[in-house]
PDB file of N, CA and C in Angstrom:
ATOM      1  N   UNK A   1     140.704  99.897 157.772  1.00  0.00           N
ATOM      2  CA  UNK A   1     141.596 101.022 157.587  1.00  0.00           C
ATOM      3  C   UNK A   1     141.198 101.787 156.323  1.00  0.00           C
ATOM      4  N   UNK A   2     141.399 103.063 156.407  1.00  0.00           N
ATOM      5  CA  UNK A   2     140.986 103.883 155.530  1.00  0.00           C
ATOM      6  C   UNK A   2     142.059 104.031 154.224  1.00  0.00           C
ATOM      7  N   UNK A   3     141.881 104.207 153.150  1.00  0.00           N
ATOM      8  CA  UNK A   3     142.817 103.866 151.941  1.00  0.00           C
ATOM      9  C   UNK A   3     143.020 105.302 152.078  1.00  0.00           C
ATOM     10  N   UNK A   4     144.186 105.698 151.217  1.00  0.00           N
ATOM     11  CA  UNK A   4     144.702 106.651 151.074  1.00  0.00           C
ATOM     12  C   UNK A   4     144.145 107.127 149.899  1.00  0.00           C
ATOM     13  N   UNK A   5     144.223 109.075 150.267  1.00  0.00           N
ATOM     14  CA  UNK A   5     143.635 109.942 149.252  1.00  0.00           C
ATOM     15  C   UNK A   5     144.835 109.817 147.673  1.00  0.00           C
ATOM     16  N   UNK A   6     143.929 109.934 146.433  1.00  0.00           N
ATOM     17  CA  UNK A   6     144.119 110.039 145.488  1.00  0.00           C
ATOM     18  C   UNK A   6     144.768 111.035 145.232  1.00  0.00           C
ATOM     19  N   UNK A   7     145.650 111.466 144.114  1.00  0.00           N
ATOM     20  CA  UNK A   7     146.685 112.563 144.023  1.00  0.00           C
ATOM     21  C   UNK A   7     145.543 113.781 143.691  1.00  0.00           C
ATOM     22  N   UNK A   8     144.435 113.601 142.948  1.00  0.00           N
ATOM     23  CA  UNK A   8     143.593 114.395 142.679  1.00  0.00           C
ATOM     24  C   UNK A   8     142.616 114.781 143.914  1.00  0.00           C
ATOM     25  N   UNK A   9     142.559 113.936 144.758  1.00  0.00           N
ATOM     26  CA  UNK A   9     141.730 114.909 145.778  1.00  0.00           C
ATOM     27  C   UNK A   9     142.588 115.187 146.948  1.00  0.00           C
ATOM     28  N   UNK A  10     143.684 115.298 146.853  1.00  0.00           N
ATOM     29  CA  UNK A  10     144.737 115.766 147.782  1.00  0.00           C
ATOM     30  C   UNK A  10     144.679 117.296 147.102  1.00  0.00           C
ATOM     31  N   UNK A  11     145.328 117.319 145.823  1.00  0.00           N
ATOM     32  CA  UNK A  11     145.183 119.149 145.164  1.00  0.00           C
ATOM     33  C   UNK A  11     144.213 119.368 145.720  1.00  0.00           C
ATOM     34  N   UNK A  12     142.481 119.063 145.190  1.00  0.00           N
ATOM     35  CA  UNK A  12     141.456 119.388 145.453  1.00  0.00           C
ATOM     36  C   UNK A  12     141.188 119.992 147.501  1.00  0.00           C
ATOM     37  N   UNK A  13     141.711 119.091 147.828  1.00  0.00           N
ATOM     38  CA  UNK A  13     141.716 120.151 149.608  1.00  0.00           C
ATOM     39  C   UNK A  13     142.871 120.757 149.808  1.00  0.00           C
ATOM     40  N   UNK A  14     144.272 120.755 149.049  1.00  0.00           N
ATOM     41  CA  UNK A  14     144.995 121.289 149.233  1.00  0.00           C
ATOM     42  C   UNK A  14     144.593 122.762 148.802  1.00  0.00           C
ATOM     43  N   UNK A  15     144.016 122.330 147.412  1.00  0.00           N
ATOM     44  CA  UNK A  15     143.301 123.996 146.899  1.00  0.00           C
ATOM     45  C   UNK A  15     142.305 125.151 148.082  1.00  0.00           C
ATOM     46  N   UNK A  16     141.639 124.153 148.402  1.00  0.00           N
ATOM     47  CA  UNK A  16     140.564 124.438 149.143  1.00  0.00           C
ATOM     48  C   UNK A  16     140.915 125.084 150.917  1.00  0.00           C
ATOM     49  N   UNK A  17     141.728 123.883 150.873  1.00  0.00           N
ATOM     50  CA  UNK A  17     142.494 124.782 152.699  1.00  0.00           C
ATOM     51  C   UNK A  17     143.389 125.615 152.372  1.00  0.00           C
ATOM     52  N   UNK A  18     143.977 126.153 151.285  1.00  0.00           N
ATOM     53  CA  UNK A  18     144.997 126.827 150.983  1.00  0.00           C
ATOM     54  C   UNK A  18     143.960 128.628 150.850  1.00  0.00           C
ATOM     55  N   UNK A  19     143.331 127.840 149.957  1.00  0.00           N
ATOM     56  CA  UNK A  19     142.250 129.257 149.821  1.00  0.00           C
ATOM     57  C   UNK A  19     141.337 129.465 150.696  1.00  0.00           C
ATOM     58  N   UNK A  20     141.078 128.653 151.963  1.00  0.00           N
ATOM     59  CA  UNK A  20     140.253 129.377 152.716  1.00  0.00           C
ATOM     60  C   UNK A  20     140.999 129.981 153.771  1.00  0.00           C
ATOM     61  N   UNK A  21     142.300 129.846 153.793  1.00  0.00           N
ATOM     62  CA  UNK A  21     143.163 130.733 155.012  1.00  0.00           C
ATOM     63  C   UNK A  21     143.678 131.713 153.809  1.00  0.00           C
ATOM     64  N   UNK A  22     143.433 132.121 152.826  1.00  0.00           N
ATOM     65  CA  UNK A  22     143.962 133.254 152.312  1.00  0.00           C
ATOM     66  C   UNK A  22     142.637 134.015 152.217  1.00  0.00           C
ATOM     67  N   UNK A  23     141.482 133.489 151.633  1.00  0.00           N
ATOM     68  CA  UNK A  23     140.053 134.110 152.530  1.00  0.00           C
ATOM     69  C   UNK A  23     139.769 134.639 153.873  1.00  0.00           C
ATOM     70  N   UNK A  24     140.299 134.064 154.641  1.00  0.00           N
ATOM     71  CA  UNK A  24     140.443 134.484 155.489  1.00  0.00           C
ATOM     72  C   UNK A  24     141.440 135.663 156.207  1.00  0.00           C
ATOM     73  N   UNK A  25     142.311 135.697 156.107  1.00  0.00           N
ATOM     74  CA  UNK A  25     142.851 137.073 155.939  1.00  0.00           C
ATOM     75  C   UNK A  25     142.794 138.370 155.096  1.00  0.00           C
ATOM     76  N   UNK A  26     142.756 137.506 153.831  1.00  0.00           N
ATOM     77  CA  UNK A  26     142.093 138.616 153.348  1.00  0.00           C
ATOM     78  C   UNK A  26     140.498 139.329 153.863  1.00  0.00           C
ATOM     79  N   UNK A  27     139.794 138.652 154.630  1.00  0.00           N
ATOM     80  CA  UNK A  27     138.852 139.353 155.088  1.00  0.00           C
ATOM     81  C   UNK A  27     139.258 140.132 156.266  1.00  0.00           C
ATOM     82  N   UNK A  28     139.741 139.716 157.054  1.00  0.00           N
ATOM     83  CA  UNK A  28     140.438 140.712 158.164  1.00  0.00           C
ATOM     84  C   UNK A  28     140.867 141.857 157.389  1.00  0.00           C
ATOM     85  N   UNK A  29     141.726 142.026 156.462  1.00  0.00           N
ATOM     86  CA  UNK A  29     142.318 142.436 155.851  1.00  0.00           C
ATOM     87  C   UNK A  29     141.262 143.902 155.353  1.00  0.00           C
ATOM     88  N   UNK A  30     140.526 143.362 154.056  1.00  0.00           N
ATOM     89  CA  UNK A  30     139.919 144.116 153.599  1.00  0.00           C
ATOM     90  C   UNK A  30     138.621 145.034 154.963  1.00  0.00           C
ATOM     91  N   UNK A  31     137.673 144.273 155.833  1.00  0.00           N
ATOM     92  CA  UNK A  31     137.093 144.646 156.602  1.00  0.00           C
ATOM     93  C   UNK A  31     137.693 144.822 157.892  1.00  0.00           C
ATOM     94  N   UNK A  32     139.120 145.321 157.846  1.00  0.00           N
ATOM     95  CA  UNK A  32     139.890 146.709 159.026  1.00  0.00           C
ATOM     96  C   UNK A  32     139.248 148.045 158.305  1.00  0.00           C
ATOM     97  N   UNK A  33     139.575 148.302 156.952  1.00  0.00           N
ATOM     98  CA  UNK A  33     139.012 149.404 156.361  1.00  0.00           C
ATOM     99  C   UNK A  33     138.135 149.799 155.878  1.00  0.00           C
ATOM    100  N   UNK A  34     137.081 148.845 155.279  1.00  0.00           N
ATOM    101  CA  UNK A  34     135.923 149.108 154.887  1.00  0.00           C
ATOM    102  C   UNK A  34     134.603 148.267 155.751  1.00  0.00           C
ATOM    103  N   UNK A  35     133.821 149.379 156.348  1.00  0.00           N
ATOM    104  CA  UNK A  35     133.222 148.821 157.645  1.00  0.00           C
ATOM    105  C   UNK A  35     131.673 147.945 156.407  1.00  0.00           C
ATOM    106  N   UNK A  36     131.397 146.389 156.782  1.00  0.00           N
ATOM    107  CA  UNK A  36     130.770 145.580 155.489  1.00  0.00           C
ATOM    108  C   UNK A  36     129.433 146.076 156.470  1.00  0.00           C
ATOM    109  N   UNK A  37     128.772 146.965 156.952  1.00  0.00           N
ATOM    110  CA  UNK A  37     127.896 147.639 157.209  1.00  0.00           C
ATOM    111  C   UNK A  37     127.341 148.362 155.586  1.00  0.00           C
ATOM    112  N   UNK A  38     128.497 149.174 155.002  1.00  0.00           N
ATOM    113  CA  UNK A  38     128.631 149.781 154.091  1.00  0.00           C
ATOM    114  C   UNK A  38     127.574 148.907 152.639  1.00  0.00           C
ATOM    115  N   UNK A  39     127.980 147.833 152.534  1.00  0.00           N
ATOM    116  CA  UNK A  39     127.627 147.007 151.553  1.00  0.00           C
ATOM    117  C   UNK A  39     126.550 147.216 150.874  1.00  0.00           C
ATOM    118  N   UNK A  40     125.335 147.065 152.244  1.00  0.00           N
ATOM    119  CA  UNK A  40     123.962 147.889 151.705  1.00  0.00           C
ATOM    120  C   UNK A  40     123.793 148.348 150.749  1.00  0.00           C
ATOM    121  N   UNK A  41     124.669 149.780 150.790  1.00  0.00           N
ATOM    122  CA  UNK A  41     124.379 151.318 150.328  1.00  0.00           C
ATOM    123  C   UNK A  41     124.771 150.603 148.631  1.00  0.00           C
ATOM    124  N   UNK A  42     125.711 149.354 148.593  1.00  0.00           N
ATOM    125  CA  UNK A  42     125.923 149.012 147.065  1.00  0.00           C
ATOM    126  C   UNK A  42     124.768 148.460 146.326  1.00  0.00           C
ATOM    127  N   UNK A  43     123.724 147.978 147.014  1.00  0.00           N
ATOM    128  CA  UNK A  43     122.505 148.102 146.455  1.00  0.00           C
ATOM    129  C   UNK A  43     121.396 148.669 146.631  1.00  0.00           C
ATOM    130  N   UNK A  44     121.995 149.825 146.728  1.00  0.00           N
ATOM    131  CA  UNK A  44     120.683 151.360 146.582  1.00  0.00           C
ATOM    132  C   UNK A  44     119.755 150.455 147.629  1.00  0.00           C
ATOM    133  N   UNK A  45     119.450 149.738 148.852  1.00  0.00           N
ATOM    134  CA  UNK A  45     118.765 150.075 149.726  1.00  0.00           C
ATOM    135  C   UNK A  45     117.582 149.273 149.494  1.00  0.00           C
ATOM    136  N   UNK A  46     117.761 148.447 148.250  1.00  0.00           N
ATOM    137  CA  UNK A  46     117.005 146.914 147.891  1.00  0.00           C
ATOM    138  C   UNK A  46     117.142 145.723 148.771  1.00  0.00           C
ATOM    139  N   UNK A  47     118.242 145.739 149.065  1.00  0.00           N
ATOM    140  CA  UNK A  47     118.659 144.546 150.652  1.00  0.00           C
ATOM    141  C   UNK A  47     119.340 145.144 151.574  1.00  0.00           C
ATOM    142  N   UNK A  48     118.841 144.413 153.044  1.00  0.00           N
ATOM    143  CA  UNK A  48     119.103 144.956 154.195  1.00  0.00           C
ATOM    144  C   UNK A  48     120.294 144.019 154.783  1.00  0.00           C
ATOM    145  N   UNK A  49     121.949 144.802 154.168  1.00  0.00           N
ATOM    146  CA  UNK A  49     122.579 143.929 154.509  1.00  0.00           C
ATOM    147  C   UNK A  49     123.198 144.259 156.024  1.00  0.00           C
ATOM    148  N   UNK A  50     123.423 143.642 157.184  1.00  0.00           N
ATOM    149  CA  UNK A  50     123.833 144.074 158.041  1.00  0.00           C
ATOM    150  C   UNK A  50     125.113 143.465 157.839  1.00  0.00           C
ATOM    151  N   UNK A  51     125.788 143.586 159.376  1.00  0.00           N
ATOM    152  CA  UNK A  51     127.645 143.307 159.308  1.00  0.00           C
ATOM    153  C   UNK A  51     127.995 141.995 159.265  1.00  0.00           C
ATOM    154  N   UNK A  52     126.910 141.223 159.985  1.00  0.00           N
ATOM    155  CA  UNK A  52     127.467 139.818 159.769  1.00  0.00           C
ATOM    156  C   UNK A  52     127.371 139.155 158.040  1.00  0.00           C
ATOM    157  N   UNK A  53     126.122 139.602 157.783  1.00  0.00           N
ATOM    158  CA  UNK A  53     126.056 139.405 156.181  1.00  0.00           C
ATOM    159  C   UNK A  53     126.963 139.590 155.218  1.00  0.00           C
ATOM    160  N   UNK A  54     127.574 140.783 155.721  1.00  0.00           N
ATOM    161  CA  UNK A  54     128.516 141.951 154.975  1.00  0.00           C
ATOM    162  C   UNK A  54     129.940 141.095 154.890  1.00  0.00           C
ATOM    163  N   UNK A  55     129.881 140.795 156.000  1.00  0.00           N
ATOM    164  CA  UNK A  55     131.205 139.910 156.285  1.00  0.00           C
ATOM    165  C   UNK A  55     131.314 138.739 155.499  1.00  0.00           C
ATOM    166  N   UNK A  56     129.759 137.974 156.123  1.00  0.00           N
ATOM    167  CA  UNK A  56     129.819 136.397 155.181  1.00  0.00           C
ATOM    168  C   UNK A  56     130.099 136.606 153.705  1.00  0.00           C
ATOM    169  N   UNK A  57     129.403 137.514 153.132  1.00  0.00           N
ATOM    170  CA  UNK A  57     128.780 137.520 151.952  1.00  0.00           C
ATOM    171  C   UNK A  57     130.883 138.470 151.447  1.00  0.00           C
ATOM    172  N   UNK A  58     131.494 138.608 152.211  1.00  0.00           N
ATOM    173  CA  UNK A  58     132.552 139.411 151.574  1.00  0.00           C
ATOM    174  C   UNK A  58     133.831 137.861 151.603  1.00  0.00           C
ATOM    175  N   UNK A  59     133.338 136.946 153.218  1.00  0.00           N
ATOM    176  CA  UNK A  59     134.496 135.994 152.990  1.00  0.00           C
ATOM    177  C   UNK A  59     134.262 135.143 151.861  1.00  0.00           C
ATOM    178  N   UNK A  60     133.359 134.872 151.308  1.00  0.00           N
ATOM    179  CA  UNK A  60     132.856 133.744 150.820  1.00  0.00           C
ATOM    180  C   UNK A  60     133.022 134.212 149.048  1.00  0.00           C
ATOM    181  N   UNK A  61     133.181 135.394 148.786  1.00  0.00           N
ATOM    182  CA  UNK A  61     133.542 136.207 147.998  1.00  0.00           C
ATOM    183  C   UNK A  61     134.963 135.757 147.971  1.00  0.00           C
ATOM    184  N   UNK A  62     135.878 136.288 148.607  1.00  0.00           N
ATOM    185  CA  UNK A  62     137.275 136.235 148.748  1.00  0.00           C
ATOM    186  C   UNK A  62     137.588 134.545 148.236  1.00  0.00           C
ATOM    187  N   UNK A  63     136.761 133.604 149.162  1.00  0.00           N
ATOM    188  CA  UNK A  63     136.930 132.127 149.219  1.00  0.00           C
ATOM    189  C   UNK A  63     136.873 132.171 147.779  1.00  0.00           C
ATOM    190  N   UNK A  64     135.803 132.339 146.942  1.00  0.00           N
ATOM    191  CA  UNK A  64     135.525 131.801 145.619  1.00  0.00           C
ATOM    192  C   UNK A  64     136.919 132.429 144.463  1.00  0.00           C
ATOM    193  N   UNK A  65     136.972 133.335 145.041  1.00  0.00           N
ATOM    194  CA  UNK A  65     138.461 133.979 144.132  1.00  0.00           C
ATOM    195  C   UNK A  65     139.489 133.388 144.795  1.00  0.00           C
ATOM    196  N   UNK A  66     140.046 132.951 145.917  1.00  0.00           N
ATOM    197  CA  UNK A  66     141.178 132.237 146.106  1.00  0.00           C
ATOM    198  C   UNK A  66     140.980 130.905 145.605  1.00  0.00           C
ATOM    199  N   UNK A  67     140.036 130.242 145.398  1.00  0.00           N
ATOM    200  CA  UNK A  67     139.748 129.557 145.126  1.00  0.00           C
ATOM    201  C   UNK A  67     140.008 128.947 143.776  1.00  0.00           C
ATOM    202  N   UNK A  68     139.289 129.631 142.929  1.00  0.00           N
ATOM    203  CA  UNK A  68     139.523 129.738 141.722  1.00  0.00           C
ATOM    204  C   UNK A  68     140.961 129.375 141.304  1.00  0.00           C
ATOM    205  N   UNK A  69     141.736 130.412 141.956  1.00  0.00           N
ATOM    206  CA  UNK A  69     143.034 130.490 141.555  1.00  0.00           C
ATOM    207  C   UNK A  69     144.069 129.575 142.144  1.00  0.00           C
ATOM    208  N   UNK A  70     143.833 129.051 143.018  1.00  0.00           N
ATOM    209  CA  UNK A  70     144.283 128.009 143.468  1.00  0.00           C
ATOM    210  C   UNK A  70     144.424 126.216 142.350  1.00  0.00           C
ATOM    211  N   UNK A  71     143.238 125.911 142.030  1.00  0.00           N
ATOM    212  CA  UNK A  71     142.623 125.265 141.346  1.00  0.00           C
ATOM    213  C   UNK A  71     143.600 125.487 139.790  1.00  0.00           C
ATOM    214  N   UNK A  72     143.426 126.663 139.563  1.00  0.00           N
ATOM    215  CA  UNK A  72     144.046 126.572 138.214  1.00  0.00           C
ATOM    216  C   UNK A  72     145.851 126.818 138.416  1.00  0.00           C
ATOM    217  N   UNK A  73     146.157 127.265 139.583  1.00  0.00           N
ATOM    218  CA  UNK A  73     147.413 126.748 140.123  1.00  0.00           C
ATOM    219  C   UNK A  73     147.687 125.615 139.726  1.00  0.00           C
ATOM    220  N   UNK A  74     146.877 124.824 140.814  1.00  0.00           N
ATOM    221  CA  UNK A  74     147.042 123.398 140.845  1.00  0.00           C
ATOM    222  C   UNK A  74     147.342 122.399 139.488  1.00  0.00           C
ATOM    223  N   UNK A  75     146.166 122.860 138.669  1.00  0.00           N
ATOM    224  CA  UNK A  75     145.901 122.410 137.230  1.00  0.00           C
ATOM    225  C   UNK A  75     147.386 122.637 136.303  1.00  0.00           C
ATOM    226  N   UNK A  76     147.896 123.896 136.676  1.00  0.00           N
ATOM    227  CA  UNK A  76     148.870 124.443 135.520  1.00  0.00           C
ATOM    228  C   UNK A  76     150.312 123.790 136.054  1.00  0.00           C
ATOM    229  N   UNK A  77     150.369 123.476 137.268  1.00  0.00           N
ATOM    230  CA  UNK A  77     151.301 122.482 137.626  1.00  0.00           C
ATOM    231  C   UNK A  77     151.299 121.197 137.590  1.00  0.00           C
ATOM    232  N   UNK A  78     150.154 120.570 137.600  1.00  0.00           N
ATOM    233  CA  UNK A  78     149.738 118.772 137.515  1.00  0.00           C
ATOM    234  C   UNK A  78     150.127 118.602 135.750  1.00  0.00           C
ATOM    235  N   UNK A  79     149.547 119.716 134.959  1.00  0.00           N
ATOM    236  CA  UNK A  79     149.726 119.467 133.815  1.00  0.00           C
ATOM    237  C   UNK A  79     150.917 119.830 132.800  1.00  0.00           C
ATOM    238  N   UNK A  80     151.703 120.359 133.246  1.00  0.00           N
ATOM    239  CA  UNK A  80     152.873 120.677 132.712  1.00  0.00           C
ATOM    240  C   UNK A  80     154.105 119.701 132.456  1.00  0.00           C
ATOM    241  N   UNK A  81     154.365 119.950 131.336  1.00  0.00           N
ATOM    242  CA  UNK A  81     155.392 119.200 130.646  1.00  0.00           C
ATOM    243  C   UNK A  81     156.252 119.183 131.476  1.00  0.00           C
ATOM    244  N   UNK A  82     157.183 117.593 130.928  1.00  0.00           N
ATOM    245  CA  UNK A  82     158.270 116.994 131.924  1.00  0.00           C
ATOM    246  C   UNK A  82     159.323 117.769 131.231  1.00  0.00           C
ATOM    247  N   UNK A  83     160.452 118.159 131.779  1.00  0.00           N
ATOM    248  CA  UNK A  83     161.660 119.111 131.274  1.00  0.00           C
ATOM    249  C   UNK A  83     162.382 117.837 131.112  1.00  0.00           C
ATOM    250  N   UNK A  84     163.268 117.934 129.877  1.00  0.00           N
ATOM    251  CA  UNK A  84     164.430 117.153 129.761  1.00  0.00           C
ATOM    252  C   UNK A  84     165.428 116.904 130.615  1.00  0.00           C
ATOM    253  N   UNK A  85     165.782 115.704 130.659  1.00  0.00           N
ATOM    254  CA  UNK A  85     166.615 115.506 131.946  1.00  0.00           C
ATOM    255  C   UNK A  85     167.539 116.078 132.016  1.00  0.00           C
ATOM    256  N   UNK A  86     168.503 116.942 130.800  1.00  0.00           N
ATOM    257  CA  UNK A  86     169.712 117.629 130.838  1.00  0.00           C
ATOM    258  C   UNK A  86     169.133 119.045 130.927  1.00  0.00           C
ATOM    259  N   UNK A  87     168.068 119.025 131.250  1.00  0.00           N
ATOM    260  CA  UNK A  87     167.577 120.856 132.014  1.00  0.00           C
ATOM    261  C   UNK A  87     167.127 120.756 133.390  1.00  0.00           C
ATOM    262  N   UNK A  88     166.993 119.765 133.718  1.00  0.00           N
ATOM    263  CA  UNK A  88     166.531 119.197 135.558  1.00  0.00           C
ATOM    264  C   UNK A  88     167.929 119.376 136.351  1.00  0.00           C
ATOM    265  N   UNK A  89     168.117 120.260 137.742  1.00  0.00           N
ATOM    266  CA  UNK A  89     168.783 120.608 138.035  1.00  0.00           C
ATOM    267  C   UNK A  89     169.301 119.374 138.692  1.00  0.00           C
ATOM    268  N   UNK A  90     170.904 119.394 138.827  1.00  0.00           N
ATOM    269  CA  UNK A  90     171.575 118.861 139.118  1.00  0.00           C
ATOM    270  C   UNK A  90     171.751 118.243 140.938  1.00  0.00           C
ATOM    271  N   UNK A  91     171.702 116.919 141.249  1.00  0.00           N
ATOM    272  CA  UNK A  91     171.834 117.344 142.742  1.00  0.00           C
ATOM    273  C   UNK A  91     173.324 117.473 143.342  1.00  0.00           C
ATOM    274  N   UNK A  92     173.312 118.756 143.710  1.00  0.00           N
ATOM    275  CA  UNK A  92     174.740 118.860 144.159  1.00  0.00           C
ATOM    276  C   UNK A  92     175.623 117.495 145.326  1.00  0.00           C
ATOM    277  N   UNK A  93     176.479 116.851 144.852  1.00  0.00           N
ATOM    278  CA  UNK A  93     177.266 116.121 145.558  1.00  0.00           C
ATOM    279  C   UNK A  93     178.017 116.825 147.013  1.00  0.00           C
ATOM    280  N   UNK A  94     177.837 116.113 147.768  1.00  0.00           N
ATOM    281  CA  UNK A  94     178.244 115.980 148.973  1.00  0.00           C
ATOM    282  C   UNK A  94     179.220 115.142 149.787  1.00  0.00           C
ATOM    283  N   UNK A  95     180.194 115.894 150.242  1.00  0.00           N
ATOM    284  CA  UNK A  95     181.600 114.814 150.184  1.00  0.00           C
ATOM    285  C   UNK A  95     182.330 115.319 150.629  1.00  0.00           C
TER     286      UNK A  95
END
């Protein structure tokens, strides 16, 4: 039987599947309006980028910035101070 994932590589794919479905829309997203044909023309005509390129080279873009930010999400919540117990919200009683 397989042992269970560590709290640290649970964030670590939580980061990672979290940011590749926001990569992912955001590429739909951004390439409805800007046709990644275009891309090319951003390097004056030095590389021959076509649409699938345009695309990869735009999700994988997106991935590394959701990414990023995910990660230091993750980080700024794993590492944050414990609040005093008389500032931890109360659980409302039921009765």
């Amino acid at each position: 039987m397989q042992e269970p994932w560590s709290r640290n590589r649970q964030a670590v794919a939580i980061a990672l599947w979290v940011s590749f479905l926001a990569a992912a829309v955001g590429t739909m997203v951004l390439f409805a309006y800007i046709d990644p044909d275009m891309l090319g023309y951003a390097t004056h005509g030095k590389l021959d980028v076509g649409r699938h390129l345009g695309s990869a080279i735009g999700f994988f873009f997106l991935w590394f910035i959701c990414a990023g930010a995910a990660a230091v999400t993750a980080y700024l919540v794993r590492t944050a101070p414990k609040r005093p117990r008389r500032f931890r919200r109360q659980k409302e009683s039921r009765g």
